[in-house]
C-alpha atoms as a PDB file:
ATOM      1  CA  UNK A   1      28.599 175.354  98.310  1.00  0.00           C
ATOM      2  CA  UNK A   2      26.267 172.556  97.190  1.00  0.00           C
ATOM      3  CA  UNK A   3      23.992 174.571  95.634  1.00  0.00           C
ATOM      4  CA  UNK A   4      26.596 176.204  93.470  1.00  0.00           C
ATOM      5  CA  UNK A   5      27.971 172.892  92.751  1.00  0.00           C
ATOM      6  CA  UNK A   6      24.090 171.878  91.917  1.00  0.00           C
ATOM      7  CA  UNK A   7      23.881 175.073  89.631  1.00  0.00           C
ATOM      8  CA  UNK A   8      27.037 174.251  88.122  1.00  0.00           C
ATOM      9  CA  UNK A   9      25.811 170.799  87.039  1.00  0.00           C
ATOM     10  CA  UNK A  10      22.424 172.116  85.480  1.00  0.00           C
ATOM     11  CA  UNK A  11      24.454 174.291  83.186  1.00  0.00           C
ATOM     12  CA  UNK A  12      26.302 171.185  81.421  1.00  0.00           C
ATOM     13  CA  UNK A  13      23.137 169.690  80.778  1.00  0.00           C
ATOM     14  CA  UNK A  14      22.618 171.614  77.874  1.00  0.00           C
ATOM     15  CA  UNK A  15      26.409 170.972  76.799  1.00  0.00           C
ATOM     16  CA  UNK A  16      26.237 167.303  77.161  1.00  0.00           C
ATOM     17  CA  UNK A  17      22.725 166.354  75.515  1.00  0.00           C
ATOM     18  CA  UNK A  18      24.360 165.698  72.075  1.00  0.00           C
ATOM     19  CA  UNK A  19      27.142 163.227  74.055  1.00  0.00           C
ATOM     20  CA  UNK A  20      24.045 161.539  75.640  1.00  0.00           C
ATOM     21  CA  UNK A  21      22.097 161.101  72.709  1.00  0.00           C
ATOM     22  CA  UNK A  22      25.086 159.804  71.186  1.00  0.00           C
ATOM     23  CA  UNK A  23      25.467 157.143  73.934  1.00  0.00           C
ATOM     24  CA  UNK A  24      22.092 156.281  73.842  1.00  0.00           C
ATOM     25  CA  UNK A  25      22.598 155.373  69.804  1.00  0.00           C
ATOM     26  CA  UNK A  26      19.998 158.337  68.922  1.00  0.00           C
ATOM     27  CA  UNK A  27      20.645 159.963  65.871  1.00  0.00           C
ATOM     28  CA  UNK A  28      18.686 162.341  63.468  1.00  0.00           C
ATOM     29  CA  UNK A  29      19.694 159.828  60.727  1.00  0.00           C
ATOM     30  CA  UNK A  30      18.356 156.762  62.223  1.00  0.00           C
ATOM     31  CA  UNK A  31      14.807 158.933  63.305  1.00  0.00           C
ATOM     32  CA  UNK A  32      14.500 160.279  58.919  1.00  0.00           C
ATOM     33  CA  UNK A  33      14.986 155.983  57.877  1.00  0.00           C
ATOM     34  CA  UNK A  34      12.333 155.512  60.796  1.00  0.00           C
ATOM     35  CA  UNK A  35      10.040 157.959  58.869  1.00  0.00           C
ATOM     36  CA  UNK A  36      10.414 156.686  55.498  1.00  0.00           C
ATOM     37  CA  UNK A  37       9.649 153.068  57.017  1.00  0.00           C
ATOM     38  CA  UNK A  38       6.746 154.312  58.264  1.00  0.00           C
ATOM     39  CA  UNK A  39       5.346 155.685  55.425  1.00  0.00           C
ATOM     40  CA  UNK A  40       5.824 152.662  53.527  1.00  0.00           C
ATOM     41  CA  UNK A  41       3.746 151.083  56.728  1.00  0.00           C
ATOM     42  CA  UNK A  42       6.957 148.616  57.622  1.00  0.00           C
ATOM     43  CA  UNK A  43       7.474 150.631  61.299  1.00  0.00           C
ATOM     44  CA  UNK A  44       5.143 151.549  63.656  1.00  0.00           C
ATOM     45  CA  UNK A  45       7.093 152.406  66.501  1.00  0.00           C
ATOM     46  CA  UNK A  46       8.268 155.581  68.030  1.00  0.00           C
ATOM     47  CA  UNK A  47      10.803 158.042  65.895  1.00  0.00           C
ATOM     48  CA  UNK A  48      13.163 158.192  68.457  1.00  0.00           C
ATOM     49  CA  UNK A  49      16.360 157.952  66.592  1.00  0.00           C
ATOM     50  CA  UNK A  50      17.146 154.713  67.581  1.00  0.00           C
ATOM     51  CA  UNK A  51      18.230 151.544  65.622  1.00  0.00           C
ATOM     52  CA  UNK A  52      16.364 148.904  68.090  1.00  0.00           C
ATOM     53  CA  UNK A  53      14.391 145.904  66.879  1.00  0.00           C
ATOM     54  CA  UNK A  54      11.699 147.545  65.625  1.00  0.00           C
ATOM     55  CA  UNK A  55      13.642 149.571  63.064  1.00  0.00           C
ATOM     56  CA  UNK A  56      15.660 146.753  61.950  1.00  0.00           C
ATOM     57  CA  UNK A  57      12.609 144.305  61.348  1.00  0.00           C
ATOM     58  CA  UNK A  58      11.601 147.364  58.846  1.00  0.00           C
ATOM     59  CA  UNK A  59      14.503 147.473  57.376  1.00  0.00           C
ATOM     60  CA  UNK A  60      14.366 144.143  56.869  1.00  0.00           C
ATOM     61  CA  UNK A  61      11.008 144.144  55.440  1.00  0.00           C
ATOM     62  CA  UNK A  62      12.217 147.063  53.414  1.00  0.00           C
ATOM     63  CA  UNK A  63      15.128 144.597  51.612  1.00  0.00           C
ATOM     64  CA  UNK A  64      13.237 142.036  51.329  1.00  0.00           C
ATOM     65  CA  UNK A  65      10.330 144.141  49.304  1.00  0.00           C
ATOM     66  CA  UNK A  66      13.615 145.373  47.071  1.00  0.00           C
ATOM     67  CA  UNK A  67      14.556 141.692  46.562  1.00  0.00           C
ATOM     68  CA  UNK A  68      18.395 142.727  48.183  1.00  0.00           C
ATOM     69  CA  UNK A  69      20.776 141.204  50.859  1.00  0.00           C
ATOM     70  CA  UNK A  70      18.470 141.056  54.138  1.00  0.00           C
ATOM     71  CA  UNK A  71      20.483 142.142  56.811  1.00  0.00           C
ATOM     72  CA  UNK A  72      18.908 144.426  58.821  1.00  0.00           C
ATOM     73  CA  UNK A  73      21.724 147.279  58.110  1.00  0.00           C
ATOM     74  CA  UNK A  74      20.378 150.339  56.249  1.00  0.00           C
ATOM     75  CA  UNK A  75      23.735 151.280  53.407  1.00  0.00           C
ATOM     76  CA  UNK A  76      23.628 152.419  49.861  1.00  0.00           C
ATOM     77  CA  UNK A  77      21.372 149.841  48.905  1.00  0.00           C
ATOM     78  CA  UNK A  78      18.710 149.917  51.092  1.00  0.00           C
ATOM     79  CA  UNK A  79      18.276 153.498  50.816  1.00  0.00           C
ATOM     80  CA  UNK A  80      18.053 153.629  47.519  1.00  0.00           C
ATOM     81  CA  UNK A  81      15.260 151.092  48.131  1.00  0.00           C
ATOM     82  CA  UNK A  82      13.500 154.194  49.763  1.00  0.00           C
ATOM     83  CA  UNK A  83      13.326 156.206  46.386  1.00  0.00           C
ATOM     84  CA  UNK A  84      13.470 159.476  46.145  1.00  0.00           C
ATOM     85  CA  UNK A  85      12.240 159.987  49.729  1.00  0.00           C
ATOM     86  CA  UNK A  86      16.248 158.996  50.681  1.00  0.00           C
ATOM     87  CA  UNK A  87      18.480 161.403  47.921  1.00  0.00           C
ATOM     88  CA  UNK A  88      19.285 164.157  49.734  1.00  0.00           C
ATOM     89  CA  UNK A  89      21.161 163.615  53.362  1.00  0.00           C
ATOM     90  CA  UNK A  90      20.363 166.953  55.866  1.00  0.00           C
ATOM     91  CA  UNK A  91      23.688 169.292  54.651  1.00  0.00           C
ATOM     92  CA  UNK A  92      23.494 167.928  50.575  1.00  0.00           C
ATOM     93  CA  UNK A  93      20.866 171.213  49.765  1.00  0.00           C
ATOM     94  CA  UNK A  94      19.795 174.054  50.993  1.00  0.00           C
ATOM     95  CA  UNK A  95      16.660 173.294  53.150  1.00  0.00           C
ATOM     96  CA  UNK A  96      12.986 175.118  52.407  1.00  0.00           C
ATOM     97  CA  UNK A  97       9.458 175.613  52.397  1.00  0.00           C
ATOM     98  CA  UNK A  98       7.771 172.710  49.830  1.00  0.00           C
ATOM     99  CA  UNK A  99      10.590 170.864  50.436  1.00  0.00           C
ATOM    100  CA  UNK A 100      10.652 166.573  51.448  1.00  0.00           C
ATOM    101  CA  UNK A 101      12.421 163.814  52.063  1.00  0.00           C
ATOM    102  CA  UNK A 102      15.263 162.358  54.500  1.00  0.00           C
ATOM    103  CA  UNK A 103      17.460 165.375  55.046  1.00  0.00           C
ATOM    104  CA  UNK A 104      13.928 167.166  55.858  1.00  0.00           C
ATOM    105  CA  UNK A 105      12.914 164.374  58.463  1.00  0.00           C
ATOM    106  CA  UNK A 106      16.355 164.189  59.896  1.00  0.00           C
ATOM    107  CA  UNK A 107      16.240 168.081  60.590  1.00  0.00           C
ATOM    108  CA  UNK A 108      12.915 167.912  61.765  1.00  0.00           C
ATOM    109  CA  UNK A 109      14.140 165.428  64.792  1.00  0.00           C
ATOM    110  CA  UNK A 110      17.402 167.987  65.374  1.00  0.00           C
ATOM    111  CA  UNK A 111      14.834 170.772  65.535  1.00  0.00           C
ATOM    112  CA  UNK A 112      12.557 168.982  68.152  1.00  0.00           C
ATOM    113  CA  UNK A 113      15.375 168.414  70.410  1.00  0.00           C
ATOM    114  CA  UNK A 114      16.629 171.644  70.546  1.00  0.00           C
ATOM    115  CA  UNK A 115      13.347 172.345  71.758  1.00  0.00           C
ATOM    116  CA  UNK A 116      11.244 173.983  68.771  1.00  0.00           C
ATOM    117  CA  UNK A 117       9.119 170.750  68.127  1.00  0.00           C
ATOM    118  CA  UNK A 118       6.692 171.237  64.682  1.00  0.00           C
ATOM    119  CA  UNK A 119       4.206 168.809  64.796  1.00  0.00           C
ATOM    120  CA  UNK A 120       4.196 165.205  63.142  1.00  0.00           C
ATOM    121  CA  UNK A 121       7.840 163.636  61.681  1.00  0.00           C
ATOM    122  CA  UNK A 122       6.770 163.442  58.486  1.00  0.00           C
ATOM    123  CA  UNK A 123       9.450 164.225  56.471  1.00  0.00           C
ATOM    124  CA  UNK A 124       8.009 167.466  54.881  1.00  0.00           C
ATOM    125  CA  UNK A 125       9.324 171.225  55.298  1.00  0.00           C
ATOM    126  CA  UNK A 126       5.098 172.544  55.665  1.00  0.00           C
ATOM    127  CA  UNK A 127       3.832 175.761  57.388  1.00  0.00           C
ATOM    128  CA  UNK A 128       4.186 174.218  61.114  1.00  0.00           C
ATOM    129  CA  UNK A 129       7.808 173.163  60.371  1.00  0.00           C
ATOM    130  CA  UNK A 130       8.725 176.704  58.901  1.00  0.00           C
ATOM    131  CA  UNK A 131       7.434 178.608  61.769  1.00  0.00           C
ATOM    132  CA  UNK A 132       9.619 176.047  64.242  1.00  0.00           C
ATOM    133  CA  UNK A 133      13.211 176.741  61.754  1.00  0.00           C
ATOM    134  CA  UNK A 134      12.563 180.461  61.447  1.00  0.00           C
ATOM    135  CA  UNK A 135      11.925 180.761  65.583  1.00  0.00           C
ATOM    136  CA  UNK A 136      14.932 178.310  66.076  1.00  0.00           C
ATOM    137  CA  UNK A 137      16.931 180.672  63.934  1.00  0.00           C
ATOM    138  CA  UNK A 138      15.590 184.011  65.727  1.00  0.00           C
ATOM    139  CA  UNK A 139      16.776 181.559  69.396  1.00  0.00           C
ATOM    140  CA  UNK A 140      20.329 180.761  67.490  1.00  0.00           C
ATOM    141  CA  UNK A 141      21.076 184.607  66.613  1.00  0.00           C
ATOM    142  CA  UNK A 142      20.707 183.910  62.603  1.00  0.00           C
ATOM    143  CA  UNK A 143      18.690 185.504  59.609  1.00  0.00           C
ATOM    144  CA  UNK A 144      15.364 184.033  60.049  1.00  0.00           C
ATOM    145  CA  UNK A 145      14.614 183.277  56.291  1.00  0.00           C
ATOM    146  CA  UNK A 146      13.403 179.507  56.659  1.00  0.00           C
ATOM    147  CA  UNK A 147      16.741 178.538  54.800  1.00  0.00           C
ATOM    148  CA  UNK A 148      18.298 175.749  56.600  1.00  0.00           C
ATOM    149  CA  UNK A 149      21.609 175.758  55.160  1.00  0.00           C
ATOM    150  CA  UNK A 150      25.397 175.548  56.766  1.00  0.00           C
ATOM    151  CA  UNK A 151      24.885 178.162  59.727  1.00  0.00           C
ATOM    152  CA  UNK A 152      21.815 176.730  60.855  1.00  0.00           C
ATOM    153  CA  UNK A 153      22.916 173.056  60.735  1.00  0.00           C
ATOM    154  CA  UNK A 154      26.187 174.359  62.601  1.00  0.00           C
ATOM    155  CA  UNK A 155      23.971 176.195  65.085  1.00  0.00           C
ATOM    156  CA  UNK A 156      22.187 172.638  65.133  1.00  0.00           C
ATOM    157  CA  UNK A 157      25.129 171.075  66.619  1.00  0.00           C
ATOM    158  CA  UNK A 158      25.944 173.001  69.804  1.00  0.00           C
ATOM    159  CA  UNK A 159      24.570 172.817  73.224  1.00  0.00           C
ATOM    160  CA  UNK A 160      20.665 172.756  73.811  1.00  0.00           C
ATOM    161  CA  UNK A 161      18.738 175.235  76.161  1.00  0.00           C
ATOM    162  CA  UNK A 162      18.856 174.261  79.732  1.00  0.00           C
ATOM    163  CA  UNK A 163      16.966 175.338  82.843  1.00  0.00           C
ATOM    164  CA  UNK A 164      19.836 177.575  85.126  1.00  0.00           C
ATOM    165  CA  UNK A 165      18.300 176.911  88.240  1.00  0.00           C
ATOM    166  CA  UNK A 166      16.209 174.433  90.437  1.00  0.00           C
ATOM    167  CA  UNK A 167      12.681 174.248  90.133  1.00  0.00           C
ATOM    168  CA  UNK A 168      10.057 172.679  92.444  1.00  0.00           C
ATOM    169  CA  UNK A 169       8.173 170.177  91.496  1.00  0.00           C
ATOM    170  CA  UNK A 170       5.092 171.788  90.515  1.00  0.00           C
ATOM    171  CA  UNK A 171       2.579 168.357  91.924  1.00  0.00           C
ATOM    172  CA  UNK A 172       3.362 165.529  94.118  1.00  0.00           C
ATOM    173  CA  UNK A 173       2.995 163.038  91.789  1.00  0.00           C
ATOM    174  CA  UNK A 174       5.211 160.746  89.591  1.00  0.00           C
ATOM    175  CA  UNK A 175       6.854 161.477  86.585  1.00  0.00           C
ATOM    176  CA  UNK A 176       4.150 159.778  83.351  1.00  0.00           C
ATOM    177  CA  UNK A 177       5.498 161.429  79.358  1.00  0.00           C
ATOM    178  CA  UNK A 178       8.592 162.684  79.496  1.00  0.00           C
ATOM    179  CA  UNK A 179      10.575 165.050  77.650  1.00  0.00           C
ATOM    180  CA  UNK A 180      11.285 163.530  73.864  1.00  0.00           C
ATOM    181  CA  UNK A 181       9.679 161.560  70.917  1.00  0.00           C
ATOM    182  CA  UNK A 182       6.019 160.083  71.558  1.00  0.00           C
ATOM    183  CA  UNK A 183       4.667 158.061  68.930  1.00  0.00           C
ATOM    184  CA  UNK A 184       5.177 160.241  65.513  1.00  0.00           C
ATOM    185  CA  UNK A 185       5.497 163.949  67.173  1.00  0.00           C
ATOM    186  CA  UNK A 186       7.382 164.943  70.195  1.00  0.00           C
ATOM    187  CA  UNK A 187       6.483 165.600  73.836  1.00  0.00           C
ATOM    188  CA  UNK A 188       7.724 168.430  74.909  1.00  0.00           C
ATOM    189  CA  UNK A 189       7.258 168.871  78.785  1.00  0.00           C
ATOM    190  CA  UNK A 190       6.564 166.511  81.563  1.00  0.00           C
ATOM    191  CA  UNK A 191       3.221 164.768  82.305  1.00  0.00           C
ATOM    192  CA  UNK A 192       2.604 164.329  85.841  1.00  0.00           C
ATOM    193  CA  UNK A 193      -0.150 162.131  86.661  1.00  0.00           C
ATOM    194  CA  UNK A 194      -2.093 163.377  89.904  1.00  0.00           C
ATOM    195  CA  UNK A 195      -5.976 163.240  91.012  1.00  0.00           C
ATOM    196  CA  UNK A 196      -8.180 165.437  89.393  1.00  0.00           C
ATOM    197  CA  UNK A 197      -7.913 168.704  91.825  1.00  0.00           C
ATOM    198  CA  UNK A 198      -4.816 167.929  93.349  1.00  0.00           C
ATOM    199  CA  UNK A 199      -2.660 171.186  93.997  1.00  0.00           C
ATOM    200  CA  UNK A 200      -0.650 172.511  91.531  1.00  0.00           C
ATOM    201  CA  UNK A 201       2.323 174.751  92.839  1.00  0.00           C
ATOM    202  CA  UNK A 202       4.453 177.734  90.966  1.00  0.00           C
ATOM    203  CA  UNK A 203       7.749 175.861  90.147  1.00  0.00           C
ATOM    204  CA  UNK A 204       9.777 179.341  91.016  1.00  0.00           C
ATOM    205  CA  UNK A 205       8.780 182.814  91.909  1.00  0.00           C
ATOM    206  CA  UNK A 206       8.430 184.747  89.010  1.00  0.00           C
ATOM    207  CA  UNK A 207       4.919 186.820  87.150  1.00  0.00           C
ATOM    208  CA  UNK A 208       1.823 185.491  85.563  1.00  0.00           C
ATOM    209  CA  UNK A 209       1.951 185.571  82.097  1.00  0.00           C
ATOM    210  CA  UNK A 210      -0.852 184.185  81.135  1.00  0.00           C
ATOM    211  CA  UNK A 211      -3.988 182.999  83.034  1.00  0.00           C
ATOM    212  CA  UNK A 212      -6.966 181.427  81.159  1.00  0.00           C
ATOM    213  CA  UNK A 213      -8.475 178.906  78.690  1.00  0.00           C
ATOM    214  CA  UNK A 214      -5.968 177.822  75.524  1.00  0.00           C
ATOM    215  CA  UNK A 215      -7.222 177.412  72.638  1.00  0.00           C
ATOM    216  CA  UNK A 216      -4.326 175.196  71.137  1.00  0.00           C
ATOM    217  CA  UNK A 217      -4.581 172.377  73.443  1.00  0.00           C
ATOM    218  CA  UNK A 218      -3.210 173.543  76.676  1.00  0.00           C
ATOM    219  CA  UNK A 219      -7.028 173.902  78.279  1.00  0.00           C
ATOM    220  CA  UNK A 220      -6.724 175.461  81.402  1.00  0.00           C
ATOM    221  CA  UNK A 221      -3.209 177.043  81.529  1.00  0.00           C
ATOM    222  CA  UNK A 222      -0.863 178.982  83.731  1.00  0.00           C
ATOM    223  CA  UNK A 223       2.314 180.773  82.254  1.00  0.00           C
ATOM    224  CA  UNK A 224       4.909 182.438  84.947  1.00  0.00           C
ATOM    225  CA  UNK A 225       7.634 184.395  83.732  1.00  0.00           C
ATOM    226  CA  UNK A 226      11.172 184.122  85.595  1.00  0.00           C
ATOM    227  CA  UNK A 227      14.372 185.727  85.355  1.00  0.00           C
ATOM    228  CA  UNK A 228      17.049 184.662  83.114  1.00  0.00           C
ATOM    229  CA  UNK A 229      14.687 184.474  80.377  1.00  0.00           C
ATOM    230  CA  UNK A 230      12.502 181.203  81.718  1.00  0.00           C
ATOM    231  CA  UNK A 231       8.710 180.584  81.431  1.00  0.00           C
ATOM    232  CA  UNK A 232       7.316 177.688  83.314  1.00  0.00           C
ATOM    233  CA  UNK A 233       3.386 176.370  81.612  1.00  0.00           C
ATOM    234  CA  UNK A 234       1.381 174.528  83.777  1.00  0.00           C
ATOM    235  CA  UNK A 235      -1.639 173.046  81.426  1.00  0.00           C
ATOM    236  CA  UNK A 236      -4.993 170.820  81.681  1.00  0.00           C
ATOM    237  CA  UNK A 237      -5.905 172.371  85.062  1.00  0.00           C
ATOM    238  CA  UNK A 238      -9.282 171.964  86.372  1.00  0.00           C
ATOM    239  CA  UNK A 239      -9.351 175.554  88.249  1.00  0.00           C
ATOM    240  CA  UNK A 240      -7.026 178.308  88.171  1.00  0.00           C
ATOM    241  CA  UNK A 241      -5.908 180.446  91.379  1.00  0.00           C
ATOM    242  CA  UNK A 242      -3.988 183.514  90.091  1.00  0.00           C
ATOM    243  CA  UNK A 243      -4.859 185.812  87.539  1.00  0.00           C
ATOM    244  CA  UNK A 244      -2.307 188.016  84.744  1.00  0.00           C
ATOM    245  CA  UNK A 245       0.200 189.946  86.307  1.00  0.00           C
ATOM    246  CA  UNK A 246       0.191 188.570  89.442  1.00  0.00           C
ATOM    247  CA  UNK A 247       3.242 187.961  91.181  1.00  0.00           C
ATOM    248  CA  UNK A 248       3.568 184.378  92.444  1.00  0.00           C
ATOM    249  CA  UNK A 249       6.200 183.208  94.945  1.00  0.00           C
ATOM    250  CA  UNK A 250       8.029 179.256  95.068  1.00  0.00           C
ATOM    251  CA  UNK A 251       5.480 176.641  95.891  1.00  0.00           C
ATOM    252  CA  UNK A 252       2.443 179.007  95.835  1.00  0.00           C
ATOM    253  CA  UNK A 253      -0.430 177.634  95.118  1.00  0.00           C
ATOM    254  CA  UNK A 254      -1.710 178.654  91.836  1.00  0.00           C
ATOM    255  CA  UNK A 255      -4.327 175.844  90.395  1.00  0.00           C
ATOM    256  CA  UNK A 256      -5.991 172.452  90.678  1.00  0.00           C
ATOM    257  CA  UNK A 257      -5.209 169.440  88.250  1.00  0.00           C
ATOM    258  CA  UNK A 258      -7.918 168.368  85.949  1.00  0.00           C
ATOM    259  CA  UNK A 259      -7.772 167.414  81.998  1.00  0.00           C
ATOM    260  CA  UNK A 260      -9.316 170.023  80.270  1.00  0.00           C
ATOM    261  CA  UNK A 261      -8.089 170.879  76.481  1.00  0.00           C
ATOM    262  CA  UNK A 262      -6.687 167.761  74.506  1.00  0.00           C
ATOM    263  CA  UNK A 263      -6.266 165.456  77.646  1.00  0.00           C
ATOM    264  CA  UNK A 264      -6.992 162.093  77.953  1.00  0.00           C
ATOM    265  CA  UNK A 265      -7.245 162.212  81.962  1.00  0.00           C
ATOM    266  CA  UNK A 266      -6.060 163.910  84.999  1.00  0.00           C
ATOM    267  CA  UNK A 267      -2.459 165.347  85.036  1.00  0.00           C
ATOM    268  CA  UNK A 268      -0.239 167.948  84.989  1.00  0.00           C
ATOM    269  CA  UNK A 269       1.455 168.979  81.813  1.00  0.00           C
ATOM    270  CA  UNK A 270       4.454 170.700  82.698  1.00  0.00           C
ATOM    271  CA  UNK A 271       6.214 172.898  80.493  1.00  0.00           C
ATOM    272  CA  UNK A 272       9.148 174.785  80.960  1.00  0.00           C
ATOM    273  CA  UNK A 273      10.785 177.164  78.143  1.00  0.00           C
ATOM    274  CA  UNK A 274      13.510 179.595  77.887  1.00  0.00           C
ATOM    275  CA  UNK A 275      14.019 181.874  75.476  1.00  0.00           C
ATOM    276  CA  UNK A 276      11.594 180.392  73.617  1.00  0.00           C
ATOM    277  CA  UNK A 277      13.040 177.269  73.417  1.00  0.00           C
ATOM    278  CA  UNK A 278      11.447 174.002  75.023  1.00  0.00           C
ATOM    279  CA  UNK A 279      13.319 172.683  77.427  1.00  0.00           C
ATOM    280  CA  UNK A 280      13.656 169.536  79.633  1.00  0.00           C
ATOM    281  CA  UNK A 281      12.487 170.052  82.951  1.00  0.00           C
ATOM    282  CA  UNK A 282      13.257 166.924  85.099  1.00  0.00           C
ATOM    283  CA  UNK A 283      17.140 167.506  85.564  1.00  0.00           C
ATOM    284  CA  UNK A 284      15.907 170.922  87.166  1.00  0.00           C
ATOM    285  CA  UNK A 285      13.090 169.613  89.307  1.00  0.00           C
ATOM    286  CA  UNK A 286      13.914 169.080  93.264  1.00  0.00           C
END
């Protein structure tokens, strides 16, 4: 019975990530003015979405340049102080390739979130960013023509991916990155730090995917396919223990932590996707 009711909770994750980001004052809006302060070099924080102090001592700065009312609120006037950067709010045009400016950044943040991250927030629709809106349209059940118009920003606004199950935690370690913005780009597992050559275990039973040296990044990396659609990444390892095709039970162990590929030191970079879609791990982890 508790592990249905456990189950039953995992699955309105997905459906109340929007509420929660609400709550928590994030907003795609607030994470596109956070990029055009940026580029203007008045912000240096983290596009998270979130109107804290850092944002409103740009915005500040921003009025000030402009020679307008400083108070720290971005209206009208202060985004006009942006320039052209600020004319088009995410829904005003029809979204494409070549294209730049707020509505761009703003849908670049949505897009993260729901789990197709496309490198930095920068505010422009480039290669990266059309490959993440044409797979996010593929995930939603749309045309994927790179045309973010009405059905994609309504697709945009539902529920995210979730994991449907528990998952063990795949090193004894604490939780480092999370899920969500880091810096100007987006994180989009779980970094646990561990000593080099600690044991890494399969999160879930499930197939070996993949079983070798990445060459985006990753390093070292293990991929295990699940049911329901679920692929669980286990990157910078040190050694690996299974090779493609194996089958893998729950808590096996499959590799050693290291910091191979684009790592900075030891730990586990965690990873888990469905459908395609990254998706965030801790509210699945036991």
């Amino acid at each position: 019975m508790a592990f249905r009711a456990g189950i039953a909770l995992l699955a309105l994750v997905g459906l109340l990530a929007l509420v929660s980001d609400a709550r928590a004052g994030r907003t795609a809006n607030v994470a596109a003015l956070q990029v055009g302060l940026q580029a203007r070099g008045l912000y240096g924080g983290t596009i998270d979405g979130i109107m804290g102090p850092g944002t409103r001592r740009g915005v500040r700065a921003l009025q000030r340049r402009a020679g307008i009312s400083v108070d720290g609120v971005a209206g009208p006037q202060t985004r006009r102080a942006l320039g052209r950067y600020a004319r088009h709010r995410l829904g005003d045009r029809m979204v494409h390739s070549g294209n730049r400016g707020w509505d761009v950044a703003a849908l670049q943040f949505k897009l993260a979130w729901h789990g197709f991250p496309s490198g930095i927030f920068d505010g422009v629709l480039g290669p990266h960013m059309d490959e993440a809106l044409r797979r996010f349209q593929r995930w939603a059940g749309l045309g994927a023509d790179g045309f973010a118009g009405p059905a994609t920003i309504r697709a945009l606004r539902r529920g995210r991916a979730h994991v449907p199950y528990r998952l063990l935690r795949p090193v004894r370690a604490p939780v480092g990155d999370r899920f969500g913005p880091r810096g100007n780009r987006f994180h989009a597992g779980l970094d646990l730090p561990a000593p080099y050559g600690a044991r890494v275990r399969a999160s879930k039973r499930g197939r070996v995917v993949k079983a070798g040296w990445d060459t985006g990044g990753y390093g070292y990396l293990i991929v295990i396919r699940h049911r329901r659609h679920v692929r669980t990444m286990y990157a910078h390892l040190s050694r690996i223990g299974v090779h493609r095709g194996e089958q893998v039970f729950t808590g096996q162990r499959i590799g050693r932590v290291g910091a191979s590929g684009e790592a900075t030191g030891p730990h586990l970079h965690f990873e888990v996707r469905r459908r395609g879609a990254a998706v965030d791990p801790l509210p699945a982890l036991r």
